[in-house]
Protein backbone atom coordinates (compact mmCIF):
# COMPACT_ATOMS: atom_id res chain seq x y z
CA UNK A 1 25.35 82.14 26.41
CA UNK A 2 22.59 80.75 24.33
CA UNK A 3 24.84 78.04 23.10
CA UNK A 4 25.29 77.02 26.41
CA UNK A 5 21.30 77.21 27.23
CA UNK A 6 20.60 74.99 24.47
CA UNK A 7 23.39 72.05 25.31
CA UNK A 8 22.04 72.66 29.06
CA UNK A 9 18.66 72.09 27.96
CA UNK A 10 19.27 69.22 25.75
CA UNK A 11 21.43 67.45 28.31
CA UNK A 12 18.18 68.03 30.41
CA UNK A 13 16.06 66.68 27.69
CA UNK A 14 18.37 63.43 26.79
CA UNK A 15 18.80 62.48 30.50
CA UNK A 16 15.07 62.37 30.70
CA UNK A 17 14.73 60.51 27.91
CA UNK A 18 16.97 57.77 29.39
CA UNK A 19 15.42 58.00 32.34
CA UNK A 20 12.28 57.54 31.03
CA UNK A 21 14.03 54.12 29.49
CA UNK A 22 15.23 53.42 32.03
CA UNK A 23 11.99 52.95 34.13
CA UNK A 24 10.44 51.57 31.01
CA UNK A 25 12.48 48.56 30.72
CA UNK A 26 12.48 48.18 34.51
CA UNK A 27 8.93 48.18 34.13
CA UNK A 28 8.59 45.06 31.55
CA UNK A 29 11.38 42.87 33.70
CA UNK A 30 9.17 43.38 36.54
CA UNK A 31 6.35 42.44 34.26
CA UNK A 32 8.75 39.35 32.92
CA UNK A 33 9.68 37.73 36.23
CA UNK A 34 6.39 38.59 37.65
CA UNK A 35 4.27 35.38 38.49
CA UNK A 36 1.61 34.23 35.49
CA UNK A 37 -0.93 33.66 38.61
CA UNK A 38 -2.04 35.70 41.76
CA UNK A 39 -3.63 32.57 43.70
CA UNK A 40 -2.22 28.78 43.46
CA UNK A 41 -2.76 26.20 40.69
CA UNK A 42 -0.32 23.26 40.44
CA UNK A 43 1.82 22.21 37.33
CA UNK A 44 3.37 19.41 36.02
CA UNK A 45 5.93 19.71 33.45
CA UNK A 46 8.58 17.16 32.54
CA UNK A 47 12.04 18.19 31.13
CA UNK A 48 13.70 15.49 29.32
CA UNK A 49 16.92 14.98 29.22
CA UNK A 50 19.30 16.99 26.47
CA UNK A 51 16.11 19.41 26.06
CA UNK A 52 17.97 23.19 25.51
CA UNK A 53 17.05 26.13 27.06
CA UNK A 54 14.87 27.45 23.89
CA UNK A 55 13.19 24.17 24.17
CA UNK A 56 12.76 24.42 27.95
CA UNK A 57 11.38 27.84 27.47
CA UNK A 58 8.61 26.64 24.81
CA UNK A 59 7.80 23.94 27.52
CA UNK A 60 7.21 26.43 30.49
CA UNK A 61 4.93 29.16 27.97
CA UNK A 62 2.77 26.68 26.54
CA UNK A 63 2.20 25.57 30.19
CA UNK A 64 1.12 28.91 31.15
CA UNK A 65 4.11 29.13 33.52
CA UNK A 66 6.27 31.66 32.23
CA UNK A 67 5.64 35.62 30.42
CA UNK A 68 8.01 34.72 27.40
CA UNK A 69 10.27 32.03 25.94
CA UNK A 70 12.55 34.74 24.74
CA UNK A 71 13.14 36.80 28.04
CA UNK A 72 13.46 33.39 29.76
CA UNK A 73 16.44 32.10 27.57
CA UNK A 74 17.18 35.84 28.32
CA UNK A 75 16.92 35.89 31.87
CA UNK A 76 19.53 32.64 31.85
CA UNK A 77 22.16 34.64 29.85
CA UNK A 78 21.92 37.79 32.49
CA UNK A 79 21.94 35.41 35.58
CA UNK A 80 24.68 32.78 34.30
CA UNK A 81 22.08 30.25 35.06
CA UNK A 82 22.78 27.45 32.37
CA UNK A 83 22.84 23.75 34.36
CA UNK A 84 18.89 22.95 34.15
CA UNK A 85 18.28 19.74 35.33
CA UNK A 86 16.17 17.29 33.30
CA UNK A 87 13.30 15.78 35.56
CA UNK A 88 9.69 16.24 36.17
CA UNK A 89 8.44 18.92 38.22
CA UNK A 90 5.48 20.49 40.13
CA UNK A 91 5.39 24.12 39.48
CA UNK A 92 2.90 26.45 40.27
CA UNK A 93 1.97 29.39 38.15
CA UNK A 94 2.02 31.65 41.00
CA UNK A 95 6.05 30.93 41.14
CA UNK A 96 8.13 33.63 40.26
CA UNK A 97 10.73 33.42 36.93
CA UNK A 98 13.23 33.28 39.60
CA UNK A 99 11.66 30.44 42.27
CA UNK A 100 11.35 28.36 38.39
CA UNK A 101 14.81 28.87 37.80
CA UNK A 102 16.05 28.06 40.87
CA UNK A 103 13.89 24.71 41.34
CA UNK A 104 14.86 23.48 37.59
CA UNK A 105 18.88 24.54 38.72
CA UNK A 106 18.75 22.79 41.50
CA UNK A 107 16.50 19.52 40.52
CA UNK A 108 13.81 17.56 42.34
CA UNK A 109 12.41 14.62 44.04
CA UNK A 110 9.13 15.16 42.66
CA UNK A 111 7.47 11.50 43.10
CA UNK A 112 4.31 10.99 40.78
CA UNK A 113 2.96 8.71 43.45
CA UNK A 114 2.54 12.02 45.75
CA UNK A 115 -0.92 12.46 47.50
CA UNK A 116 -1.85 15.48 48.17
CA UNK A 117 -5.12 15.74 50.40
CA UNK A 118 -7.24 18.90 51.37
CA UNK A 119 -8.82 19.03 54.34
CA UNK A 120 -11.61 21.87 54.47
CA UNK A 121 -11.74 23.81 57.35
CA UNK A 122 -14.76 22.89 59.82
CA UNK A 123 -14.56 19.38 58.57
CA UNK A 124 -15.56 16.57 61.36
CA UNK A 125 -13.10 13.74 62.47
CA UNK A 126 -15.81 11.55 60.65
CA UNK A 127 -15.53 14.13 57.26
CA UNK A 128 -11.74 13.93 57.56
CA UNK A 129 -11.73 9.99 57.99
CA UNK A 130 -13.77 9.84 54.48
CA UNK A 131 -11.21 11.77 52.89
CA UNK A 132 -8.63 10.01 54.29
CA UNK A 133 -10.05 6.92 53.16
CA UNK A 134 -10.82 8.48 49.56
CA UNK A 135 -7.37 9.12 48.77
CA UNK A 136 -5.36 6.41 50.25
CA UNK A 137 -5.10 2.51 50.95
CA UNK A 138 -6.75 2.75 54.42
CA UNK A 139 -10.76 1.90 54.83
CA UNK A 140 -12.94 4.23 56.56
CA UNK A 141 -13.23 2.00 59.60
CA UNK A 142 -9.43 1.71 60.16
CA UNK A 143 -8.90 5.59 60.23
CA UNK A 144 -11.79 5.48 62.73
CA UNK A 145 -10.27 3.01 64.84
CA UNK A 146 -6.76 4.48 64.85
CA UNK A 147 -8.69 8.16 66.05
CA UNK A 148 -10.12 6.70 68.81
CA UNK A 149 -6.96 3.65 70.22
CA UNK A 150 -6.45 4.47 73.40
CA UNK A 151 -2.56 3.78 73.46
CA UNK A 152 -1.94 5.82 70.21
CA UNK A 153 -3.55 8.65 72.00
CA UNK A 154 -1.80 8.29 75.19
CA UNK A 155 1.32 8.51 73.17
CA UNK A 156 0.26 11.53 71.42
CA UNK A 157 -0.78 13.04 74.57
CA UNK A 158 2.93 12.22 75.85
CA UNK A 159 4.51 14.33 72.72
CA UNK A 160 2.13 17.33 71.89
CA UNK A 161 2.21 20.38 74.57
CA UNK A 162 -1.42 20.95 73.42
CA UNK A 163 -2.57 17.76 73.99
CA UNK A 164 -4.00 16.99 77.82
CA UNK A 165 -6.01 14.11 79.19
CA UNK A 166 -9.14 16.45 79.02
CA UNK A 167 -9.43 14.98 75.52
CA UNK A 168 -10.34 11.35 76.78
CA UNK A 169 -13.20 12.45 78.79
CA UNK A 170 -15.70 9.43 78.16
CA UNK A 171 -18.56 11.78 76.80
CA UNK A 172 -16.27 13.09 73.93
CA UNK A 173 -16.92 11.26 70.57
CA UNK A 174 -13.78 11.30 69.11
CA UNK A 175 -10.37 12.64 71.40
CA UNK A 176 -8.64 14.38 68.23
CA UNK A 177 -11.48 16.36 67.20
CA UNK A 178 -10.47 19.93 67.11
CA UNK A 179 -6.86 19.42 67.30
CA UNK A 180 -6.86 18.19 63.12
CA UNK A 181 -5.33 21.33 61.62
CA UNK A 182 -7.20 21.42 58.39
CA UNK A 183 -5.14 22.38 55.24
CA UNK A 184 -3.59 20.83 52.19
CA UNK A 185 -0.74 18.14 52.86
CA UNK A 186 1.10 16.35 50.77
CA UNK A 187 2.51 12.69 51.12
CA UNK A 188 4.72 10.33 49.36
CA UNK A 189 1.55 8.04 48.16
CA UNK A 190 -1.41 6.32 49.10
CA UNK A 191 0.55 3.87 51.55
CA UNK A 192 0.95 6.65 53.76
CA UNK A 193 -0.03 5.47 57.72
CA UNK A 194 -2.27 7.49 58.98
CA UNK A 195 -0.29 7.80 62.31
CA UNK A 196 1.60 10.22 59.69
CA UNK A 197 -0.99 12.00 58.22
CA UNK A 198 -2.80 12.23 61.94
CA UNK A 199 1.15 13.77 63.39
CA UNK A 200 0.80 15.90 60.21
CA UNK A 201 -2.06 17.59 60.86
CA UNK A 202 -1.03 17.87 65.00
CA UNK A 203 2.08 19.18 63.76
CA UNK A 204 0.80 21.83 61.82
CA UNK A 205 -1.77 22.57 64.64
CA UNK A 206 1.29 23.51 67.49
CA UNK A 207 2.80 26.07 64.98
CA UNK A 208 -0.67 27.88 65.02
CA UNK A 209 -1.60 27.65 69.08
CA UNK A 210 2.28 28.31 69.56
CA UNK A 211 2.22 31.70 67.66
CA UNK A 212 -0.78 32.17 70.14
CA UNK A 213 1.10 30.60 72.95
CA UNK A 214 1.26 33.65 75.45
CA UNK A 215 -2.74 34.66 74.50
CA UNK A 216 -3.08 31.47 75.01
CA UNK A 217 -1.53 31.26 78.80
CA UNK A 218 -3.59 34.62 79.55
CA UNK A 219 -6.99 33.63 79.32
CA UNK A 220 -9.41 31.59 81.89
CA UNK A 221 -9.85 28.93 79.52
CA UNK A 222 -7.85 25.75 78.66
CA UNK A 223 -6.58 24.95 75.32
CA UNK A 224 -9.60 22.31 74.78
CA UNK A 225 -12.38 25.03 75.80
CA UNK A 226 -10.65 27.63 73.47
CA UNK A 227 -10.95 24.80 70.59
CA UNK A 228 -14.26 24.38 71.79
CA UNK A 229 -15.34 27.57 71.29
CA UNK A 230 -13.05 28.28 68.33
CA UNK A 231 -15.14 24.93 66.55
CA UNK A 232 -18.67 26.39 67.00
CA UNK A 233 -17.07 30.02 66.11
CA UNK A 234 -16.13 27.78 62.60
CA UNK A 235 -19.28 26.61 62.21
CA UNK A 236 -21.14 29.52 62.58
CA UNK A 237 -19.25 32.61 61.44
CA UNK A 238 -19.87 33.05 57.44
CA UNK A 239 -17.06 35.29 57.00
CA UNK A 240 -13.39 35.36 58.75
CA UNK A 241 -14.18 39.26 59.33
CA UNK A 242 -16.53 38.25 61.99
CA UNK A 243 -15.22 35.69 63.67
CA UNK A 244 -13.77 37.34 66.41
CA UNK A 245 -16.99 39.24 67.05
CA UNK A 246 -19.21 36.17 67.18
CA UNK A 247 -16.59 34.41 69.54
CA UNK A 248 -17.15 37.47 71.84
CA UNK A 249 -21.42 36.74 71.41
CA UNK A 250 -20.67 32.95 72.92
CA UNK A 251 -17.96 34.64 75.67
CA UNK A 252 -21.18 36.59 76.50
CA UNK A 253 -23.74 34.63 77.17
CA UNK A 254 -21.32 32.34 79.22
CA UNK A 255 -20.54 35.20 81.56
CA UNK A 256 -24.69 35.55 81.55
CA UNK A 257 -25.06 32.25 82.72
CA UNK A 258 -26.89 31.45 78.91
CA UNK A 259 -27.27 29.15 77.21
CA UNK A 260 -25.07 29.38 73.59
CA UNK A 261 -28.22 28.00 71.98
CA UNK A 262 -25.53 26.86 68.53
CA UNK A 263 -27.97 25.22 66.44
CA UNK A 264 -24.39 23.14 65.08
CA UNK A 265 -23.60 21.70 68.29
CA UNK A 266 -27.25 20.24 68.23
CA UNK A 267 -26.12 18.99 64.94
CA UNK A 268 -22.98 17.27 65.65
CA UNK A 269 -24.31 15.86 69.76
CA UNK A 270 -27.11 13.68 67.56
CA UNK A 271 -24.38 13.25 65.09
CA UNK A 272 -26.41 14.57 61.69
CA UNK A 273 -25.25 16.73 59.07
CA UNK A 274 -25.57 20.50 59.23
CA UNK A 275 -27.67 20.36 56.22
CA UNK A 276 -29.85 17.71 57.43
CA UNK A 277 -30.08 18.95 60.71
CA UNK A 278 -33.19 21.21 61.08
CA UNK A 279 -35.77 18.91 60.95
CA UNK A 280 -34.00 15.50 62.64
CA UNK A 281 -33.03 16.96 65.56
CA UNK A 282 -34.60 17.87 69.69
CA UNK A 283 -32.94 20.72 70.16
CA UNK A 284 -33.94 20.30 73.73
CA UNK A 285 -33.07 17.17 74.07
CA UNK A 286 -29.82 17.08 76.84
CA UNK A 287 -26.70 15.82 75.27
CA UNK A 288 -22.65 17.47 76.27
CA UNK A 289 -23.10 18.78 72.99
CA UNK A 290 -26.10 20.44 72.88
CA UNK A 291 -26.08 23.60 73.86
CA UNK A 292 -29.41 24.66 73.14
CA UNK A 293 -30.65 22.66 75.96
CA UNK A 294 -31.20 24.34 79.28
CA UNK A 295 -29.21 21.72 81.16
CA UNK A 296 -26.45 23.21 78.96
CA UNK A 297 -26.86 26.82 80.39
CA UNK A 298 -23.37 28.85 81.30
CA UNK A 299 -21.35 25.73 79.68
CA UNK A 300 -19.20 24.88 76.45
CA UNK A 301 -19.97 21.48 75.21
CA UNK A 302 -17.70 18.77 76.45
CA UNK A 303 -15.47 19.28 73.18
CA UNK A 304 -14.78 20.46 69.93
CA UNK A 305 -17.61 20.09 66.75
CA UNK A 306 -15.20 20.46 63.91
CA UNK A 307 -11.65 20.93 63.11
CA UNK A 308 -11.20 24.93 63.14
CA UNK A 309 -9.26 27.24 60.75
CA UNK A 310 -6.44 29.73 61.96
CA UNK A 311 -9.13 32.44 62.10
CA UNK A 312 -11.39 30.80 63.99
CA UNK A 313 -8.74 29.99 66.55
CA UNK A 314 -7.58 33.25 66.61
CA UNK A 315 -10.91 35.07 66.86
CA UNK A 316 -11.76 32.85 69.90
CA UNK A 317 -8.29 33.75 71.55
CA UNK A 318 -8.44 37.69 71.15
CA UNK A 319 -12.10 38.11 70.73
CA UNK A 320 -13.63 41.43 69.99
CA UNK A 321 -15.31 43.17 72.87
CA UNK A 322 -18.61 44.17 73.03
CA UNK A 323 -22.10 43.68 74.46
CA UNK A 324 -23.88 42.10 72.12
CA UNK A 325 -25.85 38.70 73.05
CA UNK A 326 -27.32 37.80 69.33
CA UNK A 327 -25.92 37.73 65.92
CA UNK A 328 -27.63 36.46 62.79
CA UNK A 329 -26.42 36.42 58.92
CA UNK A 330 -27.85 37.30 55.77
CA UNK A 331 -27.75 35.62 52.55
CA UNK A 332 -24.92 38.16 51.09
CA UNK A 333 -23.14 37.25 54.35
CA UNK A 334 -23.30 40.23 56.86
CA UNK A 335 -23.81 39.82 59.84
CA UNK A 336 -25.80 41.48 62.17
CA UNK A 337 -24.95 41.70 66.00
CA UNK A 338 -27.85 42.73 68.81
CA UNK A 339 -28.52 43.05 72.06
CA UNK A 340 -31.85 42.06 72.80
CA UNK A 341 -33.59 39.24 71.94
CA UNK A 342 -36.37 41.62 70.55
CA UNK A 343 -33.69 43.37 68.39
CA UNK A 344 -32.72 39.75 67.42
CA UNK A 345 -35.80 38.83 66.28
CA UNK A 346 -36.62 42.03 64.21
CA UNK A 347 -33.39 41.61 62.37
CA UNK A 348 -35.01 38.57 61.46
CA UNK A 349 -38.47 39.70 60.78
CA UNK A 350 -36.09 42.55 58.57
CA UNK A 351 -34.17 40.06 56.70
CA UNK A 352 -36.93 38.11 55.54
CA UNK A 353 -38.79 41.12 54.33
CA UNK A 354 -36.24 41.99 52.16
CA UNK A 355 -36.21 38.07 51.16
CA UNK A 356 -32.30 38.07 52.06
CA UNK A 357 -32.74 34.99 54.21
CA UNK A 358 -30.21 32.45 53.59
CA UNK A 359 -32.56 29.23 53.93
């Protein structure tokens, strides 16, 4: 009887042991295949031709791209990949052991003549024609000219769902503003048109408003006026946690027959840069922009300010509901949501106490 106790309890012991193993070494190839990198940062590695797998390995650690040469060569064996491709690639350290392996199985077209061009979000048509004209062969004044020709907006108007003739209201500076999706895009080199680069950007924008599309059918507004809103909502939120809250602020004081009083439409109707703006600008000067000028009371201005991000768009969509008719930021970034314009201003009077105010 003891006998058997003790081969019970070592059976017990040994399969915990293995167990044990077992979730050890399932633990480090986890680790192994595991990305290097959490956030993106682009790689180029060339493989030339009759390089090994060792060799291949060495290339990919000292590039930061994989855990271990070893468990890569490895990692080939236990997956029968053995057909790399020579070429040169653009990896990115926050690829996976097995996204590597399967781009350097199947080969590239990686072209080093690629551009690759961020756009910030909240970025201007103007901002965005700089850029455009920073990284390819096209001058500042062509972009410009191309955002603005009547019969290559008439023909996007004709293929995007999103795009109506409110955008070629006379008083609007530029009919694409607000519609530029802002992100990072990639094209084949500088030569790129910018029709492409402008369908690009629309492109990307109707996969955004079409996740939105049924939102977007519910509410009172039109697709412009929700870009509209979703612009100044860009412009003045700090943080994408608030967005939806300060979109509800401007939704407010519409329904109040207020004005929005945006210091940033100001700003952009006398066409001067935010951080130029406080002291080169009438804010009660009347311009479609302008909405801190009375003749501006109860309205949106005629269109967008700036090129908004997803959450922007979103926030001005589904907006949070409250009552709240005032909202002003910190230096740390929180925001601070009131009723009153008394409240409002003893936030203020608060903030600058503490000497947390941002300017």
């Amino acid at each position: 009887m003891r006998l058997k106790k003790k081969v019970k309890r070592a059976l017990i012991i040994s399969l915990a042991v293995l167990g044990g193993g077992l979730v050890t070494v399932g633990g480090v190839y986890q680790y192994q295949i595991s990305p290097m990198s959490k956030t993106s940062e682009k790689v180029t590695v060339e493989i030339p031709s009759g390089t090994g797998t060792i060799e291949i390995g060495k290339i990919l650690k000292e590039n930061d791209l994989i855990h271990s040469k070893n468990f890569f060569v490895l990692y080939l064996k236990l997956t029968g990949k053995s057909n790399l491709k020579a070429s040169v690639y653009e990896l990115d350290k926050n690829m996976n052991l097995k996204e590597i392996v399967g781009i350097l199985t199947e080969g590239n077209n990686y072209n080093p003549d690629n551009v690759t061009i961020t756009f910030q979000e909240g970025m201007n048509v103007r901002q965005i024609a700089t850029l455009i004209s920073e990284k390819t062969s096209h001058s500042y004044e062509e972009v410009m000219d191309k955002m603005q020709d009547d019969i290559f907006i008439d023909s996007l108007i004709e293929k995007y769902w999103f795009l109506t003739d409110e955008i070629k209201n006379e008083e609007i500076y530029y009919p694409l503003e607000g519609y530029l999706f802002p992100n990072t895009y990639q094209f084949a080199s500088k030569d790129v048109s910018i029709e492409e680069i402008i369908t690009t950007m629309l492109d990307e924008m109707g996969k955004v408003l079409k996740e939105e599309e049924q939102e977007i059918k519910k509410s009172s507004f039109t697709i412009h006026q929700l870009l509209t809103l979703a612009s100044i909502v860009e412009l003045e939120g700090v943080n994408d946690d608030d967005r939806d809250m300060i979109a509800q602020v401007f939704y407010n004081r519409l329904d109040a027959g207020w004005s929005l009083g945006s210091d940033v439409t100001a700003c952009y109707a006398f066409q001067i840069d935010i951080e130029n703006c406080n002291d080169n600008v009438d804010y009660a000067k009347y311009n479609p922009y302008n909405t801190r000028s009375i003749e501006m009371a109860g309205k949106l201005p005629v269109g967008p300010i700036c090129n908004p991000s997803k959450n922007s768009i979103l926030g001005s969509v589904m907006p949070k509901e409250h009552d709240y008719y005032y909202f002003v930021a910190d230096k740390y970034k929180n925001v601070y949501f009131t009723k009153t314009e008394q409240e409002h201003l003893a936030v203020i009077d608060e903030i600058k106490s503490k000497g947390d105010w941002p300017w």
